[in-house]
C-alpha atoms as a PDB file:
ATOM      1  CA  UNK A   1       0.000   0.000   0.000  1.00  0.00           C
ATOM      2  CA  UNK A   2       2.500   2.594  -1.029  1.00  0.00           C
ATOM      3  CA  UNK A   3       1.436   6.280  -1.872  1.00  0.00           C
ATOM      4  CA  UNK A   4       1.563   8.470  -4.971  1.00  0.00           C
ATOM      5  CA  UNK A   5       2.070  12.240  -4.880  1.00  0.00           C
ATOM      6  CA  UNK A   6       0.561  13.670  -8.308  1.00  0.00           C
ATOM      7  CA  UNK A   7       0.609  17.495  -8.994  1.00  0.00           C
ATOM      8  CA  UNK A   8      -3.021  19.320  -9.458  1.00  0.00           C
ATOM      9  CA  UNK A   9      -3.009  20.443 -12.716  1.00  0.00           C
ATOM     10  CA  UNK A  10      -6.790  20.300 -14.302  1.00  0.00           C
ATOM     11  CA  UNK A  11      -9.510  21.695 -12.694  1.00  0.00           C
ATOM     12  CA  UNK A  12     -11.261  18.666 -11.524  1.00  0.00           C
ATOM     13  CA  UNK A  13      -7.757  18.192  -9.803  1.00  0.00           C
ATOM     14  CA  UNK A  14      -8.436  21.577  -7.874  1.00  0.00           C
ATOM     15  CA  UNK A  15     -11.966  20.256  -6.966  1.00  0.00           C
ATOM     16  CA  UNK A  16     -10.615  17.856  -5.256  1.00  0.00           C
ATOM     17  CA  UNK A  17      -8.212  18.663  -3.787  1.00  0.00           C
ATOM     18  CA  UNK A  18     -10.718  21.613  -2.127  1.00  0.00           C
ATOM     19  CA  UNK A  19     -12.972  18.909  -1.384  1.00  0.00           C
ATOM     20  CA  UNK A  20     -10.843  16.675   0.177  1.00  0.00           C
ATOM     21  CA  UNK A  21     -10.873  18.068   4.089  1.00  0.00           C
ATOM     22  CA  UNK A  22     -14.902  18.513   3.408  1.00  0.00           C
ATOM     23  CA  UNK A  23     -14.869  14.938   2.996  1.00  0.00           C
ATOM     24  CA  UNK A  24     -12.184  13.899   5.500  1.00  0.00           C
ATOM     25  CA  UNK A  25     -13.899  15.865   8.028  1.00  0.00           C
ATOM     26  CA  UNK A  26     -17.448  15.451   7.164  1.00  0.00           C
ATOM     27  CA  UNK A  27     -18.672  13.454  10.520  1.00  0.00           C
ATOM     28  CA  UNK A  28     -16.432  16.202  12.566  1.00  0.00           C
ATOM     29  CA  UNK A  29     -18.776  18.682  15.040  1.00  0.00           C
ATOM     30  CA  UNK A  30     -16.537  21.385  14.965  1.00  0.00           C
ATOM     31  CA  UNK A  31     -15.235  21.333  11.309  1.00  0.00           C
ATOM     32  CA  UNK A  32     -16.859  24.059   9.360  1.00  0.00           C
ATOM     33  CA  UNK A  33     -16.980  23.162   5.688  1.00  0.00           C
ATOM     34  CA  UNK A  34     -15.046  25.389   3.333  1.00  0.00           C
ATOM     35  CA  UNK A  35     -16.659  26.783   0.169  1.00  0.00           C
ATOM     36  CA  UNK A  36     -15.802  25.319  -2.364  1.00  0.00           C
ATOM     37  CA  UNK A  37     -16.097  28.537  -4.957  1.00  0.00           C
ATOM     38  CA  UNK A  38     -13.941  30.289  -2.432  1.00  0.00           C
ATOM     39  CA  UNK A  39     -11.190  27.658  -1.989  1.00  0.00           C
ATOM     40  CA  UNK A  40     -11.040  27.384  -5.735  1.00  0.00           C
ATOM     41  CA  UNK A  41     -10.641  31.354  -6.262  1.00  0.00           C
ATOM     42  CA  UNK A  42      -8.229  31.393  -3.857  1.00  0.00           C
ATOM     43  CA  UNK A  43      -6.020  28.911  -6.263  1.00  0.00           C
ATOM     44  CA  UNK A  44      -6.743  30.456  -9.236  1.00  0.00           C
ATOM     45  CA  UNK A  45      -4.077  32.447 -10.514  1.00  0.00           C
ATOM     46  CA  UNK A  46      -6.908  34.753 -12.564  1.00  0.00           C
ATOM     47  CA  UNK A  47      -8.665  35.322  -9.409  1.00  0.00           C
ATOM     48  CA  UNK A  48      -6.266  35.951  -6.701  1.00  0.00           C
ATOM     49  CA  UNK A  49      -3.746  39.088  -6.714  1.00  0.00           C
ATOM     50  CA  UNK A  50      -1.209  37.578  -4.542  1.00  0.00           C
ATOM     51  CA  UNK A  51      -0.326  34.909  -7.657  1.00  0.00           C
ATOM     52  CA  UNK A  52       1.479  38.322  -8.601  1.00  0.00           C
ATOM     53  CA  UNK A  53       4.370  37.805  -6.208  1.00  0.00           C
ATOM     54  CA  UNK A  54       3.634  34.600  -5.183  1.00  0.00           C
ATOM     55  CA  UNK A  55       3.681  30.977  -6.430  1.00  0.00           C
ATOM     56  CA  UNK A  56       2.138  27.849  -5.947  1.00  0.00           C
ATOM     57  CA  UNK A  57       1.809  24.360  -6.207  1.00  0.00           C
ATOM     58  CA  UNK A  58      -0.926  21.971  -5.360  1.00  0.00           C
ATOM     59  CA  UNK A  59      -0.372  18.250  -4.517  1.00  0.00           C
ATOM     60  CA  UNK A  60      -2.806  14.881  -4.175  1.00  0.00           C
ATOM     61  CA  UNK A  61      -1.982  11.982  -2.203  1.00  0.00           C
ATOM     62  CA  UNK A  62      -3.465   8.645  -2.844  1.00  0.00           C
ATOM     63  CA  UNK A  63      -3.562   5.092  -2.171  1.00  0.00           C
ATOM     64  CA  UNK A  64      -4.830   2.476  -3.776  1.00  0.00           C
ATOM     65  CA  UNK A  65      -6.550   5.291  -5.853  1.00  0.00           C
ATOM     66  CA  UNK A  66      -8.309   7.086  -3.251  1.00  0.00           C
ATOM     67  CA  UNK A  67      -7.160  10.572  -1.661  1.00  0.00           C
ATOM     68  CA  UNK A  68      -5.126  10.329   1.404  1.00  0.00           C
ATOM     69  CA  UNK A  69      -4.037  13.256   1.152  1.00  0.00           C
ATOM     70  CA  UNK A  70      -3.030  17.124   0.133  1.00  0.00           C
ATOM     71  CA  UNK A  71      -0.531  19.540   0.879  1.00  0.00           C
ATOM     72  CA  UNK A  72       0.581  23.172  -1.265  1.00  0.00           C
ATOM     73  CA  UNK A  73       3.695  24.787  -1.545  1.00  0.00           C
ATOM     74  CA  UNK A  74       3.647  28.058  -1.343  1.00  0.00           C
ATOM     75  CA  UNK A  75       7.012  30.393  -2.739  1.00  0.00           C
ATOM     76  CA  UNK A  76       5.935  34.040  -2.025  1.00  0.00           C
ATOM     77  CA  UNK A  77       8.882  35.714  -4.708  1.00  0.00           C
ATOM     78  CA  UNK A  78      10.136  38.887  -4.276  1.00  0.00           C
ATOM     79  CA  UNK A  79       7.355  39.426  -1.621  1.00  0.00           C
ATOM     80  CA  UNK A  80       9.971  39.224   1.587  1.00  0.00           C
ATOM     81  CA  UNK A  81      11.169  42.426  -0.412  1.00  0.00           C
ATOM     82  CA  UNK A  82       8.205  44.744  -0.319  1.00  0.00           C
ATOM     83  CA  UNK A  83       7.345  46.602   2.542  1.00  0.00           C
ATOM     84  CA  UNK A  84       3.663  46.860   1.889  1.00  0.00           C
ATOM     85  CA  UNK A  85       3.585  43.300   3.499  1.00  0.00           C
ATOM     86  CA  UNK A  86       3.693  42.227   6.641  1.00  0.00           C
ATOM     87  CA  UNK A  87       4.322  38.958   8.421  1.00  0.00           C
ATOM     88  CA  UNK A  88       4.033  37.811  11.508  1.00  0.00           C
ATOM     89  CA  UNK A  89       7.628  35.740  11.033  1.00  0.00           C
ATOM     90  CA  UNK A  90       9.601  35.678   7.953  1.00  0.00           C
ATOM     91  CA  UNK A  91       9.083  32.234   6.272  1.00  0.00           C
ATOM     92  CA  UNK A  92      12.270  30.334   5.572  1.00  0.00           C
ATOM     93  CA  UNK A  93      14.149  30.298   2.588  1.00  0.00           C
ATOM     94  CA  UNK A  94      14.917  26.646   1.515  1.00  0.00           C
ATOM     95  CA  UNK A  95      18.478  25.170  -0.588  1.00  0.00           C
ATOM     96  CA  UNK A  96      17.724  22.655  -3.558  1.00  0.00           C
ATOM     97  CA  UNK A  97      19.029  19.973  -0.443  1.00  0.00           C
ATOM     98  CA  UNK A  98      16.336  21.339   1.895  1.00  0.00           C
ATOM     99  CA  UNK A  99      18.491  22.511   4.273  1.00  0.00           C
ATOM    100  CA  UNK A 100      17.815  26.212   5.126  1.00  0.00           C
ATOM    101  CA  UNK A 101      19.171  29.301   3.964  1.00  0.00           C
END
C-alpha cells in the first residue's frame, strides 16, 4: 500500500483537492466546511492578486486510488522584499538539499 504524490493540474484536480478536508472531516462537530467557490478562487491564478508575487503548487496523495491526502507549496517571490507586506515571522528560505538558507 505505497502512496503516490501527483501534482493538481486540471480543474477537476483543484476540486478535489478543495474537497478533500470537506470529505475527510465530514462526521467532525466542529469542522466548518469550506466553500468550495472560495477555496477554488483562492487557487486560481486569474482570481487571486497575490499569484502576482507569489507561487504555488498543489499536490494529491493517494492510495490504492483514493485521496489520502493534500498539501501546497507556497514560494511568495520577491514578496519578503516589499514593505507593503507584513508577516508575523519571515518564512524560511529553503536550498535545492532542503536545508535552510
Amino acid at each position: 500500500m505505497s502512496i503516490t504524490i501527483k501534482e493538481v493540474l486540471t480543474k477537476k484536480d483543484l476540486v478535489h483537492w478543495v474537497e478533500f478536508p470537506n470529505k475527510l472531516y465530514r462526521n467532525n462537530e466542529f469542522f466548518v466546511p469550506f466553500v468550495r467557490e472560495d477555496e477554488i478562487d483562492t487557487f486560481t491564478k486569474e482570481k487571486n492578486p497575490s499569484y502576482a508575487f507569489c507561487e504555488t503548487r498543489l499536490f494529491l496523495a493517494y492510495r490504492d486510488g483514493e485521496i489520502v491526502g493534500r498539501m501546497a507549496i507556497l514560494a511568495e517571490g520577491d514578496a519578503r522584499d516589499r514593505d507593503d507586506i507584513q508577516y508575523l515571522e519571515p518564512l524560511p528560505l529553503f536550498r535545492a538539499d532542503g536545508t535552510v538558507l
